[in-house]
Protein backbone atom coordinates (compact mmCIF):
# COMPACT_ATOMS: atom_id res chain seq x y z
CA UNK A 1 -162.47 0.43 16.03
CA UNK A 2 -165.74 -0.97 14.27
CA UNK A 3 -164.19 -1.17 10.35
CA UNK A 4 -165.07 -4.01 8.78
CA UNK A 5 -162.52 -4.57 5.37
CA UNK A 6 -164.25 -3.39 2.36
CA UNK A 7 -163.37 -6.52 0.51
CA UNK A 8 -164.62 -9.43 2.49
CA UNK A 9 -166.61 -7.75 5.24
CA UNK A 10 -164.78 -9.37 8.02
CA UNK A 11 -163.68 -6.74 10.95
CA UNK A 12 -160.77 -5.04 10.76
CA UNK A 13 -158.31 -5.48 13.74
CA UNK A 14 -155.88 -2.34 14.59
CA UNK A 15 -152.22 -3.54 14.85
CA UNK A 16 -150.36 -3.23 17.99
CA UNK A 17 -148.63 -0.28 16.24
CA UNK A 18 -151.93 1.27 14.67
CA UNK A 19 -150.08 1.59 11.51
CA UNK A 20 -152.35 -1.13 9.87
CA UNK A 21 -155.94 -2.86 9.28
CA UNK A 22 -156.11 -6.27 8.66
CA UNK A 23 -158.72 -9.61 8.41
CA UNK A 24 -159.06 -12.68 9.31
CA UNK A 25 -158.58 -12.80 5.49
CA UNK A 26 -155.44 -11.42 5.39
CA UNK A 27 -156.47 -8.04 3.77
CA UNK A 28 -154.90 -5.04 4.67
CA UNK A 29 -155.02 -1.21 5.05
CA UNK A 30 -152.46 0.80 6.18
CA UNK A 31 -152.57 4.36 8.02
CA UNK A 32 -151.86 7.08 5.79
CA UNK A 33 -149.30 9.73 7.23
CA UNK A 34 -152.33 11.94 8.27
CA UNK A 35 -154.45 9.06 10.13
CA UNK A 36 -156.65 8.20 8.19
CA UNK A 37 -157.41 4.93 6.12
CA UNK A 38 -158.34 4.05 2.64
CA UNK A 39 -161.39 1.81 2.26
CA UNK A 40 -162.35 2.53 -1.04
CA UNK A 41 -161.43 -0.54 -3.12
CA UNK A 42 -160.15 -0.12 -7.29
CA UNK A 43 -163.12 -1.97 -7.86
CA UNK A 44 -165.66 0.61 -6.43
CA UNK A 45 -164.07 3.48 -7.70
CA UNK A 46 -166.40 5.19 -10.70
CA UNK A 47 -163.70 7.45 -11.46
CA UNK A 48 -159.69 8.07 -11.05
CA UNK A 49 -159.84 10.57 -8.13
CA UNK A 50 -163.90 10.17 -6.80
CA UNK A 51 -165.58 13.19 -5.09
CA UNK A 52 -165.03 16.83 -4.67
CA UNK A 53 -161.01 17.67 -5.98
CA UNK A 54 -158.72 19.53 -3.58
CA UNK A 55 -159.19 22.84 -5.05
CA UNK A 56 -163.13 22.49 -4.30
CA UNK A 57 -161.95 21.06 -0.50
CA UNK A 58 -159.81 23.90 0.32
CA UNK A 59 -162.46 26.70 -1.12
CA UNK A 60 -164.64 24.52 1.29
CA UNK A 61 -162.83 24.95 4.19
CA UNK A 62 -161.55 28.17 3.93
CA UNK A 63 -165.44 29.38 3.75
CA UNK A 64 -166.55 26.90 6.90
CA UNK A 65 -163.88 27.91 8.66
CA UNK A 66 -165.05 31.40 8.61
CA UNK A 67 -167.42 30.35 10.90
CA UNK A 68 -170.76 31.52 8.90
CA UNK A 69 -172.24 28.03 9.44
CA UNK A 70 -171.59 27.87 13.02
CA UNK A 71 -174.90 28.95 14.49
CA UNK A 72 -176.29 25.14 12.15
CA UNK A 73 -173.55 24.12 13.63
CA UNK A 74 -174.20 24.97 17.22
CA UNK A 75 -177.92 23.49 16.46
CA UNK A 76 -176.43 19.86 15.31
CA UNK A 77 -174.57 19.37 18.66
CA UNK A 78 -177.55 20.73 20.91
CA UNK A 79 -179.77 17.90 19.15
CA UNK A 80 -177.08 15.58 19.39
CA UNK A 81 -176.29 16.06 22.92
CA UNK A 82 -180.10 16.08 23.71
CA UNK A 83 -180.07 12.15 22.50
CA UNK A 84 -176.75 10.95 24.42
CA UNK A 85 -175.37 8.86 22.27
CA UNK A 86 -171.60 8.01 22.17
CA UNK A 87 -170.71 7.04 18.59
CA UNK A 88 -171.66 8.95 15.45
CA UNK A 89 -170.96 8.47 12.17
CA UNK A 90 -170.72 11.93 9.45
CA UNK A 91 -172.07 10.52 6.32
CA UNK A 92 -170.53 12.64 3.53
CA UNK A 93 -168.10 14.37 5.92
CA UNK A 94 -166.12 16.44 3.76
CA UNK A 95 -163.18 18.12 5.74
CA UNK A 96 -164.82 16.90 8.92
CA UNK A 97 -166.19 21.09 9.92
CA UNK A 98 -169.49 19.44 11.74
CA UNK A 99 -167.78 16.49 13.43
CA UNK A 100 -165.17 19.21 14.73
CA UNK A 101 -167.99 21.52 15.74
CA UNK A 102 -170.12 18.70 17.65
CA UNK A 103 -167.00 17.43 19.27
CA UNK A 104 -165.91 20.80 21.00
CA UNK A 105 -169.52 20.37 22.76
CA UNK A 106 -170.13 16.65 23.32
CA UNK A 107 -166.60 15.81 23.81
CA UNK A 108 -167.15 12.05 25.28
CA UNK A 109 -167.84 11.05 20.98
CA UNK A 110 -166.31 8.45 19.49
CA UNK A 111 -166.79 9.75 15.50
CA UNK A 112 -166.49 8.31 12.12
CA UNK A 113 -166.13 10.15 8.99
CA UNK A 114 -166.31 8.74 5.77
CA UNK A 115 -166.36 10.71 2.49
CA UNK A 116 -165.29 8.97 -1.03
CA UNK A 117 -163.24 12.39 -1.60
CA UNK A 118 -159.48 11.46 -0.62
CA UNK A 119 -158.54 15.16 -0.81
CA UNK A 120 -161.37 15.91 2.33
CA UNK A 121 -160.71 13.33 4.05
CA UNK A 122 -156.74 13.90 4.21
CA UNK A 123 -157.84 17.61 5.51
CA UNK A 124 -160.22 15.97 7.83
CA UNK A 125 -157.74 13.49 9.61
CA UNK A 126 -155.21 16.51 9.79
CA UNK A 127 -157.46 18.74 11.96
CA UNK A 128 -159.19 16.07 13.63
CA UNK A 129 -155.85 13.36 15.19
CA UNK A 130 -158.95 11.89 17.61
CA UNK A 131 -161.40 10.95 15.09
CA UNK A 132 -161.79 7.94 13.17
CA UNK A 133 -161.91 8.90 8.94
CA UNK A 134 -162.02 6.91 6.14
CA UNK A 135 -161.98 7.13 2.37
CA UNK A 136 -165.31 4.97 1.37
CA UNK A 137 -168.53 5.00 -0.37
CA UNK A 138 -171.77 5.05 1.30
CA UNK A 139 -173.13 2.40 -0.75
CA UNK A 140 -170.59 0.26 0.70
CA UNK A 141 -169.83 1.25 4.32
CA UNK A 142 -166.73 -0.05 5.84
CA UNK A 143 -168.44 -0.62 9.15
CA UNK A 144 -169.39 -3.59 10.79
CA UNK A 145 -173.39 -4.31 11.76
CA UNK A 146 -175.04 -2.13 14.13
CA UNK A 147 -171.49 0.16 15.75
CA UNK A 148 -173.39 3.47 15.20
CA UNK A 149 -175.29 5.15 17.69
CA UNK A 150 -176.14 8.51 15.37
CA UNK A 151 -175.71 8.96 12.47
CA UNK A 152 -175.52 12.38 10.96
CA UNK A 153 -176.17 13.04 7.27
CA UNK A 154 -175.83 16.92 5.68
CA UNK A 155 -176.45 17.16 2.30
CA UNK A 156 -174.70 13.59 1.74
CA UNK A 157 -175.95 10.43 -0.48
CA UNK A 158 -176.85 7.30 1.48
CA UNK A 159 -177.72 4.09 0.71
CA UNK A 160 -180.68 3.26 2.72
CA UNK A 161 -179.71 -0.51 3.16
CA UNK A 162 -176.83 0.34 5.03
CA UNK A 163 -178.01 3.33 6.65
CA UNK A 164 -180.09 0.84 8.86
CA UNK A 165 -177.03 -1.89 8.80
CA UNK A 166 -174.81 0.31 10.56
CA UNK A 167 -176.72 1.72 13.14
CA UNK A 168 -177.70 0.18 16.66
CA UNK A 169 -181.27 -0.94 17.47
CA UNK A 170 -183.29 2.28 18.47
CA UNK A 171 -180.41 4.15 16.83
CA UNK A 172 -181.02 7.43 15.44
CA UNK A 173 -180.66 9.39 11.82
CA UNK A 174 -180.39 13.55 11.68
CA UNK A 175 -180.46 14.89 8.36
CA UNK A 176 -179.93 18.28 7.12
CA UNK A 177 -181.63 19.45 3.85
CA UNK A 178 -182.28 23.14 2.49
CA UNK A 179 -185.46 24.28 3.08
CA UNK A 180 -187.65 26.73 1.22
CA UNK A 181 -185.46 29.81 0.67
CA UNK A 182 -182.08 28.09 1.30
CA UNK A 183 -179.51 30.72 -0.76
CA UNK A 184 -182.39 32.91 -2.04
CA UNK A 185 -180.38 35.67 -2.75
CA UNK A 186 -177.84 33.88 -4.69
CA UNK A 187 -180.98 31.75 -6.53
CA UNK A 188 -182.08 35.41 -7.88
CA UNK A 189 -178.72 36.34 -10.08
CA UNK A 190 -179.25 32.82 -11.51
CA UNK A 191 -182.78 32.14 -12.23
CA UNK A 192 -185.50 34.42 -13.55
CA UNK A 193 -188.27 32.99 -11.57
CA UNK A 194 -186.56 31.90 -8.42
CA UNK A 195 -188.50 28.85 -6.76
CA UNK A 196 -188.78 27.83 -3.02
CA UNK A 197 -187.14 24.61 -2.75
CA UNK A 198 -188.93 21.23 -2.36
CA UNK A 199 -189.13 19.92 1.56
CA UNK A 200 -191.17 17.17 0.55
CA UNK A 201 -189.85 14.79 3.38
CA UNK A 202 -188.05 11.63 2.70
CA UNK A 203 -188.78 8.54 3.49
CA UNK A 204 -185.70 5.93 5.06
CA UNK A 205 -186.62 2.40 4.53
CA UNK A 206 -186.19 0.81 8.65
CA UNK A 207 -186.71 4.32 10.03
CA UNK A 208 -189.42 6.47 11.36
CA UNK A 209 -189.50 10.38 11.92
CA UNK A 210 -189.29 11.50 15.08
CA UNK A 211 -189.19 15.77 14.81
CA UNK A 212 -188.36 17.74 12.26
CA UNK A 213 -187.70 21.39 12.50
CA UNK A 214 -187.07 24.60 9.90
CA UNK A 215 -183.94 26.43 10.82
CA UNK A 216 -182.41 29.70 9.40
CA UNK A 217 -180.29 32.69 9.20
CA UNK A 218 -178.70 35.35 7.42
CA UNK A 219 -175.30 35.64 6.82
CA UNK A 220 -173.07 38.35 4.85
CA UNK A 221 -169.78 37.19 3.20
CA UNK A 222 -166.84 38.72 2.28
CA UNK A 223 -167.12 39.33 -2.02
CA UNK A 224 -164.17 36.10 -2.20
CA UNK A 225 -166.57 33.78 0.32
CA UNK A 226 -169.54 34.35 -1.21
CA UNK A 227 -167.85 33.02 -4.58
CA UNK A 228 -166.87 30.33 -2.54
CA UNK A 229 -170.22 29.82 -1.47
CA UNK A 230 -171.90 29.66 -4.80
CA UNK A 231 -169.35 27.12 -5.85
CA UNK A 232 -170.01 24.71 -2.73
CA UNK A 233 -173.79 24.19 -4.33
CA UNK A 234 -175.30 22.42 -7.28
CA UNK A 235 -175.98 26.11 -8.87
CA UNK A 236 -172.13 26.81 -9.84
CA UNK A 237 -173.03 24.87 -12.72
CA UNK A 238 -175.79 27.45 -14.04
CA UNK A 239 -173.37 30.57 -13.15
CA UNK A 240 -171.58 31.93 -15.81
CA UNK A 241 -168.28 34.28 -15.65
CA UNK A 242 -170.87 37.62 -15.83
CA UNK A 243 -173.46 35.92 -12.86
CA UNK A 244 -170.37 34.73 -10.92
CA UNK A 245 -168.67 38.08 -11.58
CA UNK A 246 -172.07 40.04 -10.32
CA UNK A 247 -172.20 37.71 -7.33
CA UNK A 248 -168.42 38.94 -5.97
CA UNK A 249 -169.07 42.35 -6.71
CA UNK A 250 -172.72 42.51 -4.59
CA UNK A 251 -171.97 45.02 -1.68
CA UNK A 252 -173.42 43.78 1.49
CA UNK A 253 -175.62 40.93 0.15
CA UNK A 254 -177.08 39.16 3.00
CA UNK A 255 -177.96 35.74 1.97
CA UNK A 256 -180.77 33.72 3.61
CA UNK A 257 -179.34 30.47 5.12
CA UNK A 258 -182.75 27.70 5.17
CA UNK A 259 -182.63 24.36 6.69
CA UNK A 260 -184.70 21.66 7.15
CA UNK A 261 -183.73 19.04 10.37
CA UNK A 262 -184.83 15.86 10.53
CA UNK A 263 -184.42 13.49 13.31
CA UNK A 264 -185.13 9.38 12.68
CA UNK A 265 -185.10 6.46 14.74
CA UNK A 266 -184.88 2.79 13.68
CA UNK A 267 -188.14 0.84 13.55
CA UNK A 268 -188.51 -1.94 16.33
């Protein structure tokens, strides 16, 4: 494994009985029942329970697991099989759906998942016995220097700093970001004058673009998924009781889905 301990930045060593974590400075991590580790230290936690709550993770995967994302899905692990890489790190991973779905196609990965929400990342290591998945920040990855050949970022906060610590020289970043008319239809019951949504492109400090691609589809939920969908974005929080109530009872909506993928390499 490529941990390094959160506290001292040494690497972690697996015990003989992979129950364990430990340092050359004698700090230790054990295995949770589900496989997966805590990394996030007291000390870095901004609140009590950090990150999306269980009820939010379970909406989550009930709607992913319905399999409307699968065609962005499908398009992640073409790219990533394209590069042939053989570790990859899902920044943000929630309850590990794209590290699942890019696994069942490029199944010689060795993956990392790190999200600072201990609810998705105990649903994560339950689905997922193979992969690697850790609760941690991504201000503070609990990685050691250059382990990652890809890392994959979809939606997720990063810390540019160790973004580029992490990954191997000529390593590679793909982001996913909504483009234009990402959720359109959902956009209209909230907002008067509905807006296409900034692609500006970002800029990673240590990286350079490579491609970058618009991707999108329409899907149709069932009246309970698309609630589920509305509360998986930023706009739950401008939906009141009679919007979200209008939003279940739409018959038929088909909602645009609107991507934007980028694909970065480390600077030489």
């Amino acid at each position: 494994m490529f941990y390094a301990c959160p506290i001292c930045d040494q690497q972690l060593v697996l015990s003989p009985s992979h129950t364990n974590l430990s340092c050359s400075n004698n700090h230790q991590f054990d295995r949770a029942k589900q496989g997966y580790f805590n990394l996030l230290p007291v000390q870095r936690k901004k609140s009590k329970q950090p990150g999306d709550s269980k009820e939010m993770i379970s909406a989550r995967h009930d709607f992913l697991n319905a399999d409307y994302y699968q065609p962005l899905a499908e398009k992640i692990a073409q790219i990533i099989k394209q590069q042939q890489v053989s570790t990859l790190l899902d920044l943000g991973c929630g309850e590990g759906y794209y590290t699942r779905q890019v696994k069942q196609r490029v199944t010689s990965l060795d993956t990392y998942g790190v999200d600072i929400s201990k609810p998705a990342i105990i649903k994560a290591a339950k689905q997922d016995k193979q992969g690697h998945y850790s609760v941690a920040s991504s201000d503070k990855l609990p990685l050691v220097d250059n382990c990652i050949d890809l890392i994959l970022k979809v939606y997720a906060p990063a810390n540019e700093d160790e973004l580029k610590r992490v990954v191997t020289d000529k390593g590679l970043l793909l982001t996913i970001t909504p483009g234009p008319r990402h959720l359109w239809q959902l956009r209209e019951y909230i907002y008067q004058d509905v807006r296409a949504h900034d692609t500006q492109d970002t800029v990673f400090k240590g990286f350079k673009r490579m491609s970058s691609e618009n991707f999108s589809f329409t899907i149709c939920p069932t009246d309970e998924h698309r609630v589920a969908l509305l509360q998986m974005t930023p706009f739950a929080w401008k939906a009141n009781e009679v919007i979200t109530e209008q939003i279940q009872q739409a018959q038929n909506l088909n909602i645009e889905l609107d991507f934007v993928i980028n694909l970065y390499q480390t600077l030489e």
